[in-house]
N, C-alpha and C. Protein backbone atom coordinates (compact mmCIF):
# COMPACT_ATOMS: atom_id res chain seq x y z
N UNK A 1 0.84 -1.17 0.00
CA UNK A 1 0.00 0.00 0.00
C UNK A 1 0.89 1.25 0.00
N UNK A 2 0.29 2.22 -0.98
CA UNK A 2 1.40 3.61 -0.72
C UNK A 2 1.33 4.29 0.88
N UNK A 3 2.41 4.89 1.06
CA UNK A 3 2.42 5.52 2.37
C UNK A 3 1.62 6.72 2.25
N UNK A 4 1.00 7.41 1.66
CA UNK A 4 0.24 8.24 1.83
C UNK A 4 -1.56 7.55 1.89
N UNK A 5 -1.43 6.71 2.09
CA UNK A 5 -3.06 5.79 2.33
C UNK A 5 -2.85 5.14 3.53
N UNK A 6 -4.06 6.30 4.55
CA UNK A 6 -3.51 5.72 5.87
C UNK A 6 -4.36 4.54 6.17
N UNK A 7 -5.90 4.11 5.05
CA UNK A 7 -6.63 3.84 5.32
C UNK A 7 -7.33 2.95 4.61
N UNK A 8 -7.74 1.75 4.42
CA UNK A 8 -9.20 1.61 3.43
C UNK A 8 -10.34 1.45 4.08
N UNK A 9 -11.54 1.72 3.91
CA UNK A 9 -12.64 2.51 3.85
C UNK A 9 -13.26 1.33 3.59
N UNK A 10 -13.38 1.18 2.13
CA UNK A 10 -14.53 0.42 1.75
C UNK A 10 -13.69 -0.84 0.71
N UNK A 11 -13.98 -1.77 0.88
CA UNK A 11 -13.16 -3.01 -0.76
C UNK A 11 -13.64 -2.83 -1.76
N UNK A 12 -13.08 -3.42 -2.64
CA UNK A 12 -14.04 -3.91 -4.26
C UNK A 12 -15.08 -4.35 -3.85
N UNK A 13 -14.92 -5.59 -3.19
CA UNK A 13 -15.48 -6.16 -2.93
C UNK A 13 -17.58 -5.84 -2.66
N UNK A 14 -16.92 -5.05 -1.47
CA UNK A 14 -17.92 -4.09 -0.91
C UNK A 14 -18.70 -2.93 -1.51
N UNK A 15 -17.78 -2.66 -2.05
CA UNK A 15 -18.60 -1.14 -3.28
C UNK A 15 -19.26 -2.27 -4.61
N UNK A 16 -18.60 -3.50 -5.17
CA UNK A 16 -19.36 -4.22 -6.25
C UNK A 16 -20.60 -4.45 -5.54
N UNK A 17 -20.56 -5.06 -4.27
CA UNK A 17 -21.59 -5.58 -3.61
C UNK A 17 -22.98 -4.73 -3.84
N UNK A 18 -22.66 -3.58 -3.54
CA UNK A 18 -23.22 -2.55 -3.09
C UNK A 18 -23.75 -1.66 -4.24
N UNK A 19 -23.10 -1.60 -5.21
CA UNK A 19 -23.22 -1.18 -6.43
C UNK A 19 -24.65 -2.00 -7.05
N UNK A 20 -24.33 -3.16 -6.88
CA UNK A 20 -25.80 -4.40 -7.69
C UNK A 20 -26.89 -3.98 -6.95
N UNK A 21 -26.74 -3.14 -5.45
CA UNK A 21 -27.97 -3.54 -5.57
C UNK A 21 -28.45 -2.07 -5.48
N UNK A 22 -27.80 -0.96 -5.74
CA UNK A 22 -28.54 0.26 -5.75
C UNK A 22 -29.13 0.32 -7.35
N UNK A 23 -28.47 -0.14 -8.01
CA UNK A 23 -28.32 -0.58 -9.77
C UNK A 23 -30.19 -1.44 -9.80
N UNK A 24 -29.86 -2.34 -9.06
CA UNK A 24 -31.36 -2.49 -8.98
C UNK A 24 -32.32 -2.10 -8.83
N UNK A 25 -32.38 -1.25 -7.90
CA UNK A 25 -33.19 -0.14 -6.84
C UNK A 25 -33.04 1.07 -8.27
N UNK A 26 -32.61 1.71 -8.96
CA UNK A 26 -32.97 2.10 -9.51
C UNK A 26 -33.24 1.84 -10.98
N UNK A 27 -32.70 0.16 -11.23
CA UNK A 27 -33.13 -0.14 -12.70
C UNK A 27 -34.78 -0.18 -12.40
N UNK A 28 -35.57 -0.71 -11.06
CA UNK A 28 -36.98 -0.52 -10.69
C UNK A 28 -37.78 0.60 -10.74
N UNK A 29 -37.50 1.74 -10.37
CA UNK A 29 -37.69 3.35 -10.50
C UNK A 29 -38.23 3.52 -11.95
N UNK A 30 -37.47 3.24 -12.59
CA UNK A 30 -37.87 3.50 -14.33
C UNK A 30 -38.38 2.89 -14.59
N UNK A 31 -38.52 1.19 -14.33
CA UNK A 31 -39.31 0.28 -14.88
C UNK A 31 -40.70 0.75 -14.43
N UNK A 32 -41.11 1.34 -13.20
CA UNK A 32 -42.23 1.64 -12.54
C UNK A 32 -42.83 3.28 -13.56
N UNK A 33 -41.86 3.38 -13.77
CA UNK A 33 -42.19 4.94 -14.79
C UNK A 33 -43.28 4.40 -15.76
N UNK A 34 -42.53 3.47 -16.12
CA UNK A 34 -43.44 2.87 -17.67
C UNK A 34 -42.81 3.51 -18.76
N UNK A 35 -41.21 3.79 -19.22
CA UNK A 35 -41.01 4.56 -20.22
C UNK A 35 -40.99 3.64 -21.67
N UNK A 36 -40.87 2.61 -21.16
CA UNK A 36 -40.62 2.01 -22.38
C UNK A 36 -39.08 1.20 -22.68
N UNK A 37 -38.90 1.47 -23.69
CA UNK A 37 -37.58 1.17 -24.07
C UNK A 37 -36.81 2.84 -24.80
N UNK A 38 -37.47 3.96 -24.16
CA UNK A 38 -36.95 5.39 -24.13
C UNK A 38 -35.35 5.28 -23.63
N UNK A 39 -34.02 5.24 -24.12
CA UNK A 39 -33.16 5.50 -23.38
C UNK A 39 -32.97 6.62 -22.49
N UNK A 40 -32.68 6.27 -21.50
CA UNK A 40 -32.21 7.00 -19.91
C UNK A 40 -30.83 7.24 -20.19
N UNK A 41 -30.55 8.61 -20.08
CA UNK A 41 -29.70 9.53 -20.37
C UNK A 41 -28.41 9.87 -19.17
N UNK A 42 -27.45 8.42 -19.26
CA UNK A 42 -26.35 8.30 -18.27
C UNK A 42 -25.54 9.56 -18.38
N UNK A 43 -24.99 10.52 -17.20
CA UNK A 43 -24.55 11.86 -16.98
C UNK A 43 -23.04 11.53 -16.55
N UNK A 44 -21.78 11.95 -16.80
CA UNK A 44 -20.90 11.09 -16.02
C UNK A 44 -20.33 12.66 -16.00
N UNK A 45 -19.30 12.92 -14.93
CA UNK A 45 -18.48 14.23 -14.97
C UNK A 45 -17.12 13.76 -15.03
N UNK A 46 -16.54 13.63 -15.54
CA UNK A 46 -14.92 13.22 -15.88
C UNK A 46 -14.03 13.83 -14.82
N UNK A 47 -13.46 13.31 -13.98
CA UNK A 47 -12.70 11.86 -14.82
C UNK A 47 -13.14 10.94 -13.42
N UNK A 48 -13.73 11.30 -12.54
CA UNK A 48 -13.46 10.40 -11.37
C UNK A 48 -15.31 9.70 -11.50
N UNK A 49 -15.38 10.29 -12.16
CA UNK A 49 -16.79 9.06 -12.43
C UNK A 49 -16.95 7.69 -13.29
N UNK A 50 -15.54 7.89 -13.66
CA UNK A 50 -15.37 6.78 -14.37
C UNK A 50 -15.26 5.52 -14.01
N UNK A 51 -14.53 4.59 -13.11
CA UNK A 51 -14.67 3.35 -12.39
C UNK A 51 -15.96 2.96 -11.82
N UNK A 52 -17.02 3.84 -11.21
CA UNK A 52 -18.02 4.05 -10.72
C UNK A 52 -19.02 3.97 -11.37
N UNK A 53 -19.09 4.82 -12.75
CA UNK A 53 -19.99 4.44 -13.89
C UNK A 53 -20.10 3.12 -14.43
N UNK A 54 -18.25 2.60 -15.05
CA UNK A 54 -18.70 1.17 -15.43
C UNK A 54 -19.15 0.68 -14.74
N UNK A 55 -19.34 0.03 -13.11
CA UNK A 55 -19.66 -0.35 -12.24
C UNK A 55 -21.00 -0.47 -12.28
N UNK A 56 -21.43 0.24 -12.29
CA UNK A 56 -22.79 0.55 -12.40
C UNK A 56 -23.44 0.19 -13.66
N UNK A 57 -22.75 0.63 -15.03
CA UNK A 57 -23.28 0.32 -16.11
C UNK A 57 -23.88 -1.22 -16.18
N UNK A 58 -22.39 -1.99 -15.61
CA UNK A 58 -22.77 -3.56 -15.42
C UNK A 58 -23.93 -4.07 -14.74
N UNK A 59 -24.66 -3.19 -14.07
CA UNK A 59 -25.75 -3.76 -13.39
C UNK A 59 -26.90 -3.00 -13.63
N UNK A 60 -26.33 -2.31 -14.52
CA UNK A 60 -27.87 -1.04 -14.93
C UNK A 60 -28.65 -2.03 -16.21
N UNK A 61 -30.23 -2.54 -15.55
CA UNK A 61 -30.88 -3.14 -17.10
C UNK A 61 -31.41 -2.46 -18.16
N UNK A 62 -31.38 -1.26 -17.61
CA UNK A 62 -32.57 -0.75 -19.16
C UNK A 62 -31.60 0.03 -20.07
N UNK A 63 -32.45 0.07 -21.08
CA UNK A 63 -31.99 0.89 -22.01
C UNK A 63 -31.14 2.18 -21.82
N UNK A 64 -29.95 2.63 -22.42
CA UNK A 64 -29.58 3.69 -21.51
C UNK A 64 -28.21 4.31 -22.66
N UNK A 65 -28.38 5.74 -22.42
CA UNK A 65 -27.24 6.39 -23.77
C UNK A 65 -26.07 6.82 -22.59
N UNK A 66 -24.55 6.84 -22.65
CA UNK A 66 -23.92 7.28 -21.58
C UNK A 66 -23.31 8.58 -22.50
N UNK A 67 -23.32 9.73 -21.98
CA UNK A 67 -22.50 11.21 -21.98
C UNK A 67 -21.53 11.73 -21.41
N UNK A 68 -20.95 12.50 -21.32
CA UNK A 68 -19.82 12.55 -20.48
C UNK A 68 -19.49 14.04 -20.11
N UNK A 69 -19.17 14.78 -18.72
CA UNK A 69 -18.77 16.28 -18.79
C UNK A 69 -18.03 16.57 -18.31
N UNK A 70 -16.95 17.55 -18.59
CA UNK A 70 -16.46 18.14 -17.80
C UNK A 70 -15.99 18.91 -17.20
N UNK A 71 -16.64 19.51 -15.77
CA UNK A 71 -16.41 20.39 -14.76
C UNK A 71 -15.30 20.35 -13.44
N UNK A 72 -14.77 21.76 -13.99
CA UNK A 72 -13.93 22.20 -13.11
C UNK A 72 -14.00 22.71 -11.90
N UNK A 73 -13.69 22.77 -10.89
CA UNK A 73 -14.32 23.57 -9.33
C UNK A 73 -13.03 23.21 -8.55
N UNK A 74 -11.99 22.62 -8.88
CA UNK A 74 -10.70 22.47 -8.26
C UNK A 74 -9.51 22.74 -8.58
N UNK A 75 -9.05 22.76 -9.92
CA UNK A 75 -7.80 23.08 -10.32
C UNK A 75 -6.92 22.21 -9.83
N UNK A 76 -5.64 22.32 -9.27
CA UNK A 76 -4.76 21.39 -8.87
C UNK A 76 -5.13 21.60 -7.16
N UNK A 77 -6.17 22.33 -6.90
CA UNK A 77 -6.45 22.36 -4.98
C UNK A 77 -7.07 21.17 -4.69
N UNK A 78 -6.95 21.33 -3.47
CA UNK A 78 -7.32 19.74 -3.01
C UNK A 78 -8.86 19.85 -2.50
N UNK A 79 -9.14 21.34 -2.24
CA UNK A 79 -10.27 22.30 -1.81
C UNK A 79 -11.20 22.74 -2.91
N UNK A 80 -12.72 22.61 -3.26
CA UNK A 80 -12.98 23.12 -4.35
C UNK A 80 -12.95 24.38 -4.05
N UNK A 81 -13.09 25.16 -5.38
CA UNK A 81 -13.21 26.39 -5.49
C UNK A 81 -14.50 27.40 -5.18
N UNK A 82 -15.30 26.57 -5.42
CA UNK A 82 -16.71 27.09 -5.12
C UNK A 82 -17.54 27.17 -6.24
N UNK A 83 -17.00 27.51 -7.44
CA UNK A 83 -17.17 28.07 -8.70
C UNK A 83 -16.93 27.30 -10.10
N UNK A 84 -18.64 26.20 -10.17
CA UNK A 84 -17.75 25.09 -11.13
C UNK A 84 -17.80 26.26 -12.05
N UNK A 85 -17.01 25.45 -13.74
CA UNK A 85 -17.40 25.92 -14.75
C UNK A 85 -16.95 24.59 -15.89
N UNK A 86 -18.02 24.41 -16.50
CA UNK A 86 -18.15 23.83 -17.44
C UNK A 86 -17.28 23.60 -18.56
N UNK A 87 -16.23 22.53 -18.76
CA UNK A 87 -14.92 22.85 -20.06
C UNK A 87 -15.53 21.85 -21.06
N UNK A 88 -16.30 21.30 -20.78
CA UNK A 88 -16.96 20.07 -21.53
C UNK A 88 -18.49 19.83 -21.41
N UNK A 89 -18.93 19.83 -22.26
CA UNK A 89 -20.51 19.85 -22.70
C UNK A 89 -20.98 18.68 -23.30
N UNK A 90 -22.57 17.92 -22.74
CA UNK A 90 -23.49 17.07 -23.65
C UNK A 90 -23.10 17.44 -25.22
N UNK A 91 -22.95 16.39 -25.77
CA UNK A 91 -23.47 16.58 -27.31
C UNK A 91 -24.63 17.01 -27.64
N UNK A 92 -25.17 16.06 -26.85
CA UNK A 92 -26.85 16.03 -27.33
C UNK A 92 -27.68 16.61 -26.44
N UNK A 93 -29.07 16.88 -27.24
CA UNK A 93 -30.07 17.80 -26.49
C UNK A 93 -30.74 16.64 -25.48
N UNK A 94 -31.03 16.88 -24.32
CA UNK A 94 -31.82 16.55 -23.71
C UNK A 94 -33.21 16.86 -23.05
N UNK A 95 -33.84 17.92 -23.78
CA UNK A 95 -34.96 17.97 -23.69
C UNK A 95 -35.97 16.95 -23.94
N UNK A 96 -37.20 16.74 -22.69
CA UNK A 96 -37.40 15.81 -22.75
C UNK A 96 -36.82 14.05 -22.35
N UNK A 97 -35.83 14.33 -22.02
CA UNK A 97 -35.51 13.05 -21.99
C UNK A 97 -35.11 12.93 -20.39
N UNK A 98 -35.09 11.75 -19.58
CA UNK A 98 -34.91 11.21 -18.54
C UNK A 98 -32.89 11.70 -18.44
N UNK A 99 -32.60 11.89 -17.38
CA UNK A 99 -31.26 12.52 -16.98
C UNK A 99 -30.90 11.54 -15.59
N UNK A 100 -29.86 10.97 -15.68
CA UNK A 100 -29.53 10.08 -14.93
C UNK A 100 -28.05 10.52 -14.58
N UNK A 101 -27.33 11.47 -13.53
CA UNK A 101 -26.64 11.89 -13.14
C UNK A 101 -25.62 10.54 -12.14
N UNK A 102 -24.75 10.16 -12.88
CA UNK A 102 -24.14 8.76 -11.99
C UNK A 102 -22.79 10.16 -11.42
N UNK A 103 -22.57 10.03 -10.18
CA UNK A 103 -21.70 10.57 -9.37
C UNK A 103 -20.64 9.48 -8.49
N UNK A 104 -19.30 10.05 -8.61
CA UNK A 104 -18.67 9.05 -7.64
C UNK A 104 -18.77 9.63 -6.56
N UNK A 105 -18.74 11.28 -5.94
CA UNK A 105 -18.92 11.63 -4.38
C UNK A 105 -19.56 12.90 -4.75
N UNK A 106 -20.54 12.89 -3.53
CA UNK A 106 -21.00 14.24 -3.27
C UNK A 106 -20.28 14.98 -1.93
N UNK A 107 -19.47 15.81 -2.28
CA UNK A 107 -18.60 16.27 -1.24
C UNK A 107 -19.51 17.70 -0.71
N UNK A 108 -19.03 18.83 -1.24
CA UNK A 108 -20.11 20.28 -0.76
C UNK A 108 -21.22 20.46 -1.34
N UNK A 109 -21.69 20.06 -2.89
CA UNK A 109 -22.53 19.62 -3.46
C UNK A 109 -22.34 21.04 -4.41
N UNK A 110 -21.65 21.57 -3.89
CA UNK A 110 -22.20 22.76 -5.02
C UNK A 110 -22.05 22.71 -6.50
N UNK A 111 -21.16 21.75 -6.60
CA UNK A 111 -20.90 21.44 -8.54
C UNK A 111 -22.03 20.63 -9.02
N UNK A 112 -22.53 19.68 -7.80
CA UNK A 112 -23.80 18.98 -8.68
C UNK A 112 -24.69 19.66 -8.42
N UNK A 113 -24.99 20.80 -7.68
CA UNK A 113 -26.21 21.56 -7.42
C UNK A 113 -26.16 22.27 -8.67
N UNK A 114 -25.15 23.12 -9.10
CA UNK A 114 -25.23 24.13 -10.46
C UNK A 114 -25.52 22.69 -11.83
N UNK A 115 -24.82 21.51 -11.87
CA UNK A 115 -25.02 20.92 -12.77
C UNK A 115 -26.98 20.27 -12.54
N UNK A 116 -27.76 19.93 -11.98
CA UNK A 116 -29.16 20.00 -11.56
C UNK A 116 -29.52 21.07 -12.08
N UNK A 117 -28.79 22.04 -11.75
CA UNK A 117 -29.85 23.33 -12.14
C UNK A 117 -29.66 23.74 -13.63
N UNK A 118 -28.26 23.64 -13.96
CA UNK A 118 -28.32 23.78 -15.80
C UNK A 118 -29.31 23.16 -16.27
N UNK A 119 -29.41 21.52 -16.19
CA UNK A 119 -29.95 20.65 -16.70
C UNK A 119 -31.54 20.50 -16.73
N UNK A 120 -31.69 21.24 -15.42
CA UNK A 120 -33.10 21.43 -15.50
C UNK A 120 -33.68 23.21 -16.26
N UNK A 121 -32.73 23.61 -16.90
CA UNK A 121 -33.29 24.68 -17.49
C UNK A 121 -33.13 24.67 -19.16
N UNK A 122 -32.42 22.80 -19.70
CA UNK A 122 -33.14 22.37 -20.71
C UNK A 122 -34.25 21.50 -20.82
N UNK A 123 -34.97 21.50 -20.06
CA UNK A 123 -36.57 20.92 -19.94
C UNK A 123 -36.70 19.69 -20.15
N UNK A 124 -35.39 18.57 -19.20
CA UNK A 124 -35.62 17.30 -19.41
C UNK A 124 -37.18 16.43 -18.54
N UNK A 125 -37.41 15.68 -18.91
CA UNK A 125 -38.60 14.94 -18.09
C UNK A 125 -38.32 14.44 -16.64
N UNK A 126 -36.76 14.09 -16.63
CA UNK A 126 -36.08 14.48 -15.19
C UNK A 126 -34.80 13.99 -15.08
N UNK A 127 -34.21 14.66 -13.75
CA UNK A 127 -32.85 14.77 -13.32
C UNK A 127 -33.01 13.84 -11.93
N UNK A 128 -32.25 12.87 -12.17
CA UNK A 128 -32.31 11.95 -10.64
C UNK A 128 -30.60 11.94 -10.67
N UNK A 129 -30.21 11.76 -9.57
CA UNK A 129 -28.34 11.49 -9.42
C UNK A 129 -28.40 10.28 -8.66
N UNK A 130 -27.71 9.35 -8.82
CA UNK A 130 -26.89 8.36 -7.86
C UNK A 130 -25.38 8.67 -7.51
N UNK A 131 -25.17 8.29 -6.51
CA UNK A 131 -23.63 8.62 -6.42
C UNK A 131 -23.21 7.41 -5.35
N UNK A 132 -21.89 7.24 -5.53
CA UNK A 132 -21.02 6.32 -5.04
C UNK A 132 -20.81 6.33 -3.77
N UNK A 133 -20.52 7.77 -3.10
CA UNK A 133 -20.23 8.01 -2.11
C UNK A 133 -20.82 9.14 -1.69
N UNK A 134 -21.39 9.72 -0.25
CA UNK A 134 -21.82 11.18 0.33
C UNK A 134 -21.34 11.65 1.35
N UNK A 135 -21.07 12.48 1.57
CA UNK A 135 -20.22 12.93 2.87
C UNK A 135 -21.04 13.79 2.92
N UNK A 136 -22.22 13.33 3.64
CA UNK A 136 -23.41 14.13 4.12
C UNK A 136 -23.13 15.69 4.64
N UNK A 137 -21.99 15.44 5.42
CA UNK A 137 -22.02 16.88 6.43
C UNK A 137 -21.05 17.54 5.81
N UNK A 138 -20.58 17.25 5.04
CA UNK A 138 -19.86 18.26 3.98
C UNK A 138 -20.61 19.19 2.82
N UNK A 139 -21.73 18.42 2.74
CA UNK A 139 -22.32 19.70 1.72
C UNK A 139 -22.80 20.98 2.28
N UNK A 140 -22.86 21.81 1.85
CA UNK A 140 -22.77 23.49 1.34
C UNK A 140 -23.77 23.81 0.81
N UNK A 141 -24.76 23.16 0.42
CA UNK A 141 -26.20 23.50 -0.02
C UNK A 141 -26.93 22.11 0.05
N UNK A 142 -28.21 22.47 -0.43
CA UNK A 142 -29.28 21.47 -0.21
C UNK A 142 -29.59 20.27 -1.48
N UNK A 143 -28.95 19.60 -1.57
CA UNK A 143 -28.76 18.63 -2.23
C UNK A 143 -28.64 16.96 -1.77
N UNK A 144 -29.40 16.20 -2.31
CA UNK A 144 -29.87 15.08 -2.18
C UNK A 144 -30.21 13.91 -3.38
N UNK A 145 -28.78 13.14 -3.12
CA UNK A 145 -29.06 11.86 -3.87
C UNK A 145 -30.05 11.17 -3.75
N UNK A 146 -30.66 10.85 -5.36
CA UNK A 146 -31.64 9.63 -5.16
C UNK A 146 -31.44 8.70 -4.34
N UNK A 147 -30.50 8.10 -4.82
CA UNK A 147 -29.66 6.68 -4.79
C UNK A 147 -28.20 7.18 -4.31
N UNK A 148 -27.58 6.41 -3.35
CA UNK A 148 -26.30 6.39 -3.03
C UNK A 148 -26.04 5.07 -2.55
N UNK A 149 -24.85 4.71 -3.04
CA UNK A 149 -24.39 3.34 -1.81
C UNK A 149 -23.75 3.33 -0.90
N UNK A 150 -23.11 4.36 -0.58
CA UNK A 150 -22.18 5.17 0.93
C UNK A 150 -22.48 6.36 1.55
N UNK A 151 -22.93 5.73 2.89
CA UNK A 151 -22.14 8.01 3.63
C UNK A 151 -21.17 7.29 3.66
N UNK A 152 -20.43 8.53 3.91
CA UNK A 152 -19.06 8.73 4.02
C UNK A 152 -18.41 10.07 5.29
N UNK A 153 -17.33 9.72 5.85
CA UNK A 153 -17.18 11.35 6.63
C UNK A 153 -16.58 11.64 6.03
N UNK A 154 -16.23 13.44 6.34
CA UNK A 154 -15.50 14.56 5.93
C UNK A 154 -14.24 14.10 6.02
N UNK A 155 -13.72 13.22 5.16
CA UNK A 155 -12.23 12.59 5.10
C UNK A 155 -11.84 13.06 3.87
N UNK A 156 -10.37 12.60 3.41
CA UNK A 156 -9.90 13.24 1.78
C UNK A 156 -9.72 11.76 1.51
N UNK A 157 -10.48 11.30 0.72
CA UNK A 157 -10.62 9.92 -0.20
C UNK A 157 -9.85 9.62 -1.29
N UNK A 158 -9.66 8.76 -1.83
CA UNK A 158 -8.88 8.47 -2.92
C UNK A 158 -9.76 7.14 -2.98
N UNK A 159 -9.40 6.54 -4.55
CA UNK A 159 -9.80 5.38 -5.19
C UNK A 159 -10.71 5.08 -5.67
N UNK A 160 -11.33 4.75 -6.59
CA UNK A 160 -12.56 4.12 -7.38
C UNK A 160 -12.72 5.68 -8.30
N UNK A 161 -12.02 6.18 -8.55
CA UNK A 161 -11.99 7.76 -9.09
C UNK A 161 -12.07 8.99 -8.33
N UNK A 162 -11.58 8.47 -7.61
CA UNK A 162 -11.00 9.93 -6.52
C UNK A 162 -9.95 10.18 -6.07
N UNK A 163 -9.34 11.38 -6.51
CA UNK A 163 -7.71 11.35 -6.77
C UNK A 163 -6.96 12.60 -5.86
N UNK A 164 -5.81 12.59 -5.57
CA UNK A 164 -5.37 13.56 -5.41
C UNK A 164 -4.14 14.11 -6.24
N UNK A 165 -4.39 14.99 -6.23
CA UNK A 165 -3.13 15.69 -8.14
C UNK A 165 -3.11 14.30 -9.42
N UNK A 166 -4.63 13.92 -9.21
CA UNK A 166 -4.91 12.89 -10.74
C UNK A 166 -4.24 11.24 -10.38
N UNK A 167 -3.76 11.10 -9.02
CA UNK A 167 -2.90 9.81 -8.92
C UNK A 167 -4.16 9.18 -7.69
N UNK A 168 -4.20 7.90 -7.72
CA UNK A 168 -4.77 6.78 -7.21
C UNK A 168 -6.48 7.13 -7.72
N UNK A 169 -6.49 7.58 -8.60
CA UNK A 169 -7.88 6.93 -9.41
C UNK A 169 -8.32 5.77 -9.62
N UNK A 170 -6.89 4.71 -9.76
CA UNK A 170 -7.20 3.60 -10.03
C UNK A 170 -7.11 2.78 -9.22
N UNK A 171 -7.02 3.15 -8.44
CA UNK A 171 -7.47 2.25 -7.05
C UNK A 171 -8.52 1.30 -6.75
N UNK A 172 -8.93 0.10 -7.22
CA UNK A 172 -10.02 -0.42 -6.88
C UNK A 172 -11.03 -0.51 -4.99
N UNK A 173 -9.96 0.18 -4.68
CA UNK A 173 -10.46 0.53 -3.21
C UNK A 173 -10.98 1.95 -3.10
N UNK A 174 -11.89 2.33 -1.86
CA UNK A 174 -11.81 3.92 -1.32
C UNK A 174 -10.98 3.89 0.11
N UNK A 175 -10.31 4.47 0.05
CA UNK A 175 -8.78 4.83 1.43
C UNK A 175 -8.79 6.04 1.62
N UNK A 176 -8.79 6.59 2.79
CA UNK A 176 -8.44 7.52 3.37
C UNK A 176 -6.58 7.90 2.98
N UNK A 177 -6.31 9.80 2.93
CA UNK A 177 -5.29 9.85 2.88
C UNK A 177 -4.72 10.66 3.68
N UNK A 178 -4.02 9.97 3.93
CA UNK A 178 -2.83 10.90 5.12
C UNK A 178 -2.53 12.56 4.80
N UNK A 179 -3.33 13.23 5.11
CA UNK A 179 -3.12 14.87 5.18
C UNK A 179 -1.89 15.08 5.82
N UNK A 180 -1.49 14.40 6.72
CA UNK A 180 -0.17 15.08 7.79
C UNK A 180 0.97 15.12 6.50
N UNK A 181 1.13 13.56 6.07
CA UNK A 181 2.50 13.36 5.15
C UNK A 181 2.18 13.87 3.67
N UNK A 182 0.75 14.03 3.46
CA UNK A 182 0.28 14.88 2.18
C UNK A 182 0.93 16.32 1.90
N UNK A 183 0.92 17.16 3.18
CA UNK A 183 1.31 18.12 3.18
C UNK A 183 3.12 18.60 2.85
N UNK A 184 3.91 17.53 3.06
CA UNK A 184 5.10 17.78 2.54
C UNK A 184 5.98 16.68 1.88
N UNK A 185 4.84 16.07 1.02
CA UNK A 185 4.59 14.73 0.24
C UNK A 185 5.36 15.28 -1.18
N UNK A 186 6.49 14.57 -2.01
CA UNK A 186 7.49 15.15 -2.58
C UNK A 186 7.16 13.88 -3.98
N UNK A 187 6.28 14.59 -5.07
CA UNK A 187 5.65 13.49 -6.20
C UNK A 187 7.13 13.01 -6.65
């Protein structure tokens, strides 16, 4: 294990586990809609939604288009900024169509709160989010996952796409990281 991971959190193991069955819980949601075979409009924000999405994809049944965005609110800080902004945009219009926001963490919420609120001012039929992980008492506004498969505390995470300066994304674990030796941690 690297010395800056003071911790693991959660396994593969445990997040696959866990993953099947929120995947269920909301492949049911839509089935109960009655849409049909309408594809459901997968939302991903790059780059740390990525391990989390496939994950999910594997257990998602219905019909479903995946998109991809990406928002900035950190820069190289380890702190967001407050202030997403958008460097990457949907292709496609989603008016009308079902919006399925897959998240790996909801930390202050304020990047998925502004991304909810864009999205709902192209007039989709709706915006639901799942996310991987929540660190409930860290958000900063009023925001609420459909679906989640973790709280989480106000810790600095790494793994399953959560990185610090872009390294241990690929972590098939979530670990806690050592802030003390972070701080004069020499890449």
């Amino acid at each position: 294990m690297h010395p800056l991971i003071k911790e693991v959190i959660l396994s593969k193991e445990k997040i696959d586990e866990r993953t099947k069955i929120v995947a269920k819980q909301v492949t049911e949601h839509y089935r109960s809609q009655k849409i049909g075979d309408e594809p459901i409009v997968l939302v991903g924000f790059l780059k740390g939604c990525v391990p989390f999405m496939g994950n999910f994809l594997e257990n998602f049944e219905l019909n479903c288009q995946t998109e991809y965005m990406l928002i900035s609110s950190y820069g190289s800080n380890i702190k967001s900024s407050g202030k997403p902004e958008i460097l990457l945009d949907l292709r496609i219009p989603i008016e009308n169509r079902h919006i399925l926001i897959v998240e790996d963490i909801i930390d202050t919420g304020i990047t998925l709160d502004f991304m909810v609120n864009y999205f709902r001012m192209q007039n989709p039929k709706s915006v639901k989010i799942i996310t991987m992980l929540d660190k409930v008492t860290a958000h900063k506004v009023d925001i609420k996952a459909d679906w989640k498969c973790f709280d989480v505390e106000d810790q600095f995470l790494v793994g399953m796409g959560l990185d610090v300066n872009e390294r241990f994304r690929n972590l098939p674990y979530v670990a806690v990281v050592d802030v003390e030796k972070l701080a004069t941690w020499k890449w």
